[in-house]
C-alpha atoms as a PDB file:
ATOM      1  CA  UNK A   1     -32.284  -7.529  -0.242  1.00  0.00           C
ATOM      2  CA  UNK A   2     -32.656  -7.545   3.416  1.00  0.00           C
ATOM      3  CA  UNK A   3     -30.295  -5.687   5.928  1.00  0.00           C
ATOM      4  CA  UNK A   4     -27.853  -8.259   7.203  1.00  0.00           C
ATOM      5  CA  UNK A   5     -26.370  -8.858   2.828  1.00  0.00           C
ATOM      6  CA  UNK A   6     -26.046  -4.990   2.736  1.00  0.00           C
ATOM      7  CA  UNK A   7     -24.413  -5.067   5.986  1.00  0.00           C
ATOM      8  CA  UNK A   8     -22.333  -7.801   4.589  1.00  0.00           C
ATOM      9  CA  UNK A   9     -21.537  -6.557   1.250  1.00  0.00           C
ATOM     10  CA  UNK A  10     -20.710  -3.164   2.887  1.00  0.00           C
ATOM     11  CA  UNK A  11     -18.083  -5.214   4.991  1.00  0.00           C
ATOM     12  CA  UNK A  12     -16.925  -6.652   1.867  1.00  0.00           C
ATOM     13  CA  UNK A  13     -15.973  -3.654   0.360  1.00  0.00           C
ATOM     14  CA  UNK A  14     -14.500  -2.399   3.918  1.00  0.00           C
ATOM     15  CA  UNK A  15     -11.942  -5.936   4.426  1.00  0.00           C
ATOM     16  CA  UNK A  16     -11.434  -5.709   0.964  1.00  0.00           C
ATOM     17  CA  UNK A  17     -10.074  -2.011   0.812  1.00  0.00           C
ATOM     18  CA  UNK A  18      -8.229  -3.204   4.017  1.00  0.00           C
ATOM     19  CA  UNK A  19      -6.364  -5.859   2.440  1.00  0.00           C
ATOM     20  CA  UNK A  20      -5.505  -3.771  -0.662  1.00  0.00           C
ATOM     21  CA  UNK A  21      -4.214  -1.510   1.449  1.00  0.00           C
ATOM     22  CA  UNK A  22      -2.238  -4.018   3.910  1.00  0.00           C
ATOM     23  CA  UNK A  23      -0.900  -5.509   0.210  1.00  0.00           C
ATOM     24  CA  UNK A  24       0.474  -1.456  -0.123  1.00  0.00           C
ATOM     25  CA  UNK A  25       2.437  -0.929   2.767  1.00  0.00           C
ATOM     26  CA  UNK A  26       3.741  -4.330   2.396  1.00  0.00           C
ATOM     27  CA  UNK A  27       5.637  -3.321  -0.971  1.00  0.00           C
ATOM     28  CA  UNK A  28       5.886   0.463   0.137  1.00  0.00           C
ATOM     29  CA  UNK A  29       7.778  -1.503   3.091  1.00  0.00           C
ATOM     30  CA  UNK A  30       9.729  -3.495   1.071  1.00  0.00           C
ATOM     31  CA  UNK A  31      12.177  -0.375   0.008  1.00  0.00           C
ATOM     32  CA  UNK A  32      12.544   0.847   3.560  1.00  0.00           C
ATOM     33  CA  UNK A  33      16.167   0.310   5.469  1.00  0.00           C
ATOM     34  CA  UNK A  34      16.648   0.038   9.197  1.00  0.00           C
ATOM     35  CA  UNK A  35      20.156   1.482   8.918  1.00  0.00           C
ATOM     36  CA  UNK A  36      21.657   3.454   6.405  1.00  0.00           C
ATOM     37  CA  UNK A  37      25.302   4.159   6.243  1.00  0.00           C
ATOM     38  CA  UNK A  38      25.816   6.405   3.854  1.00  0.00           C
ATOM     39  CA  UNK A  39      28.418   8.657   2.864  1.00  0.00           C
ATOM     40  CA  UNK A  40      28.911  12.073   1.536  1.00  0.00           C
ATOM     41  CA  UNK A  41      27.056  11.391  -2.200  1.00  0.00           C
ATOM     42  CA  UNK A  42      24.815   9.591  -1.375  1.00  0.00           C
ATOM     43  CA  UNK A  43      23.006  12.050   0.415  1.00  0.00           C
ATOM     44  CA  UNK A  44      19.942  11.495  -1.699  1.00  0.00           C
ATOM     45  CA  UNK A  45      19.590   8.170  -0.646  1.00  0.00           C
ATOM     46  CA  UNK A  46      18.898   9.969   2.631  1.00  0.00           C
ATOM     47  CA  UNK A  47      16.345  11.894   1.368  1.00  0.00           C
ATOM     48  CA  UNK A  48      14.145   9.241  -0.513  1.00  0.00           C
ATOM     49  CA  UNK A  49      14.102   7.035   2.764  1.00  0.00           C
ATOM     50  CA  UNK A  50      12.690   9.672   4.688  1.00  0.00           C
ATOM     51  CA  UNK A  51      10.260   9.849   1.888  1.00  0.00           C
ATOM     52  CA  UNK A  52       9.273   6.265   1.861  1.00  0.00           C
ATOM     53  CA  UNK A  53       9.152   6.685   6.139  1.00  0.00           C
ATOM     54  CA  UNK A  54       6.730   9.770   5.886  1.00  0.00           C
ATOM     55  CA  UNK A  55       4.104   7.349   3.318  1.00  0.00           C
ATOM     56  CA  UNK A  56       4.331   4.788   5.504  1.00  0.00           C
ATOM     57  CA  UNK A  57       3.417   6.340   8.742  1.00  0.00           C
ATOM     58  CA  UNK A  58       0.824   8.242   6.368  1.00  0.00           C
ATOM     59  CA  UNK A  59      -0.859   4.648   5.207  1.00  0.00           C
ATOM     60  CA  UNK A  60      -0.220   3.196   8.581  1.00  0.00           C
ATOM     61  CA  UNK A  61      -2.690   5.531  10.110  1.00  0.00           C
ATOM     62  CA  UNK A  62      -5.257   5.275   7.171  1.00  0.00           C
ATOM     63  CA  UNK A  63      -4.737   1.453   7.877  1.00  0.00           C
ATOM     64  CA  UNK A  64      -5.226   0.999  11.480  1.00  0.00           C
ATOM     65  CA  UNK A  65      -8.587   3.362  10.887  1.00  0.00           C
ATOM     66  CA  UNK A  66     -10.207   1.657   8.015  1.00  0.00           C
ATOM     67  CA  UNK A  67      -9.098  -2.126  10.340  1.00  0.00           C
ATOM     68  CA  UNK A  68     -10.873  -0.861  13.226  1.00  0.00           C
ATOM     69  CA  UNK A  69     -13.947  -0.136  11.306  1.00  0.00           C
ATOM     70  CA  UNK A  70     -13.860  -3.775   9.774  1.00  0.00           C
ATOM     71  CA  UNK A  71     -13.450  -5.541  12.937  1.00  0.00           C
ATOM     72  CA  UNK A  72     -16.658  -3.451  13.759  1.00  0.00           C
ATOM     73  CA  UNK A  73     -18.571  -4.462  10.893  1.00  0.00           C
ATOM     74  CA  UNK A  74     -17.441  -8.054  11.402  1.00  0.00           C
ATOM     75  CA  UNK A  75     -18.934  -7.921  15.097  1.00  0.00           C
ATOM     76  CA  UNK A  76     -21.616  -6.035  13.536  1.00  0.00           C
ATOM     77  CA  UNK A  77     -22.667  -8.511  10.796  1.00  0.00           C
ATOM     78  CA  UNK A  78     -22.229 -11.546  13.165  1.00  0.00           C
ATOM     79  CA  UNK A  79     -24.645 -10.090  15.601  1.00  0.00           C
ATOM     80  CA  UNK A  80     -27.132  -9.367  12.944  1.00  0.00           C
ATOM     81  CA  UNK A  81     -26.601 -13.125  11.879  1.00  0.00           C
ATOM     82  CA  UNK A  82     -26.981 -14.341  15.641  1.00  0.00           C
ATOM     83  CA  UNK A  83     -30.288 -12.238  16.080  1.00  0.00           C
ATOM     84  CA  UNK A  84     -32.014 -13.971  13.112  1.00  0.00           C
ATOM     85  CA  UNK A  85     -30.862 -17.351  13.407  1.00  0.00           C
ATOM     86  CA  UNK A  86     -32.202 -17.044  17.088  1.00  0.00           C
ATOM     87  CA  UNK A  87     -35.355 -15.000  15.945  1.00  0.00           C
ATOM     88  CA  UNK A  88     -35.588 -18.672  12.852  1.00  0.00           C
ATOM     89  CA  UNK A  89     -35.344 -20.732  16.038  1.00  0.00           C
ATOM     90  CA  UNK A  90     -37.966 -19.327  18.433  1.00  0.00           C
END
């Protein structure tokens, strides 16, 4: 197996762990209200918004990090690609 397919299996796994977790904060997003009007019972509703705010901002972070390192491996694994179809061609 030579290095660019483990490169590119590696990104695999990486964009594929990205998009599960893009798929997660879409449906984790789903239950989340820009405005709540709530009155005095309802208090709890309160409470399990804030909830479904603090996962989100939680998965958002996680996100943003394991996107960045994608986008790397992407640049990485093209480069790697470039370099042998130039090194095939001279």
């Amino acid at each position: 197996m030579s290095a660019l397919e483990m490169v590119a299996i590696a990104w695999a796994a990486v964009a594929g762990i990205y998009l599960v977790l893009f798929l997660y904060h879409s449906v984790v997003g789903m239950k989340e209200e820009d405005h709540l009007y709530l009155s005095v019972g309802e208090a709890r509703l309160e409470a399990e918004q804030k909830e479904v705010m603090k996962r989100l901002n939680k998965l958002e972070s996680v996100q943003h990090k394991v996107g960045w390192v994608a986008l790397a491996m992407s640049i990485l694994t093209a480069g790697m690609w470039g370099y042998d179809v130039l090194g095939q061609l001279f």
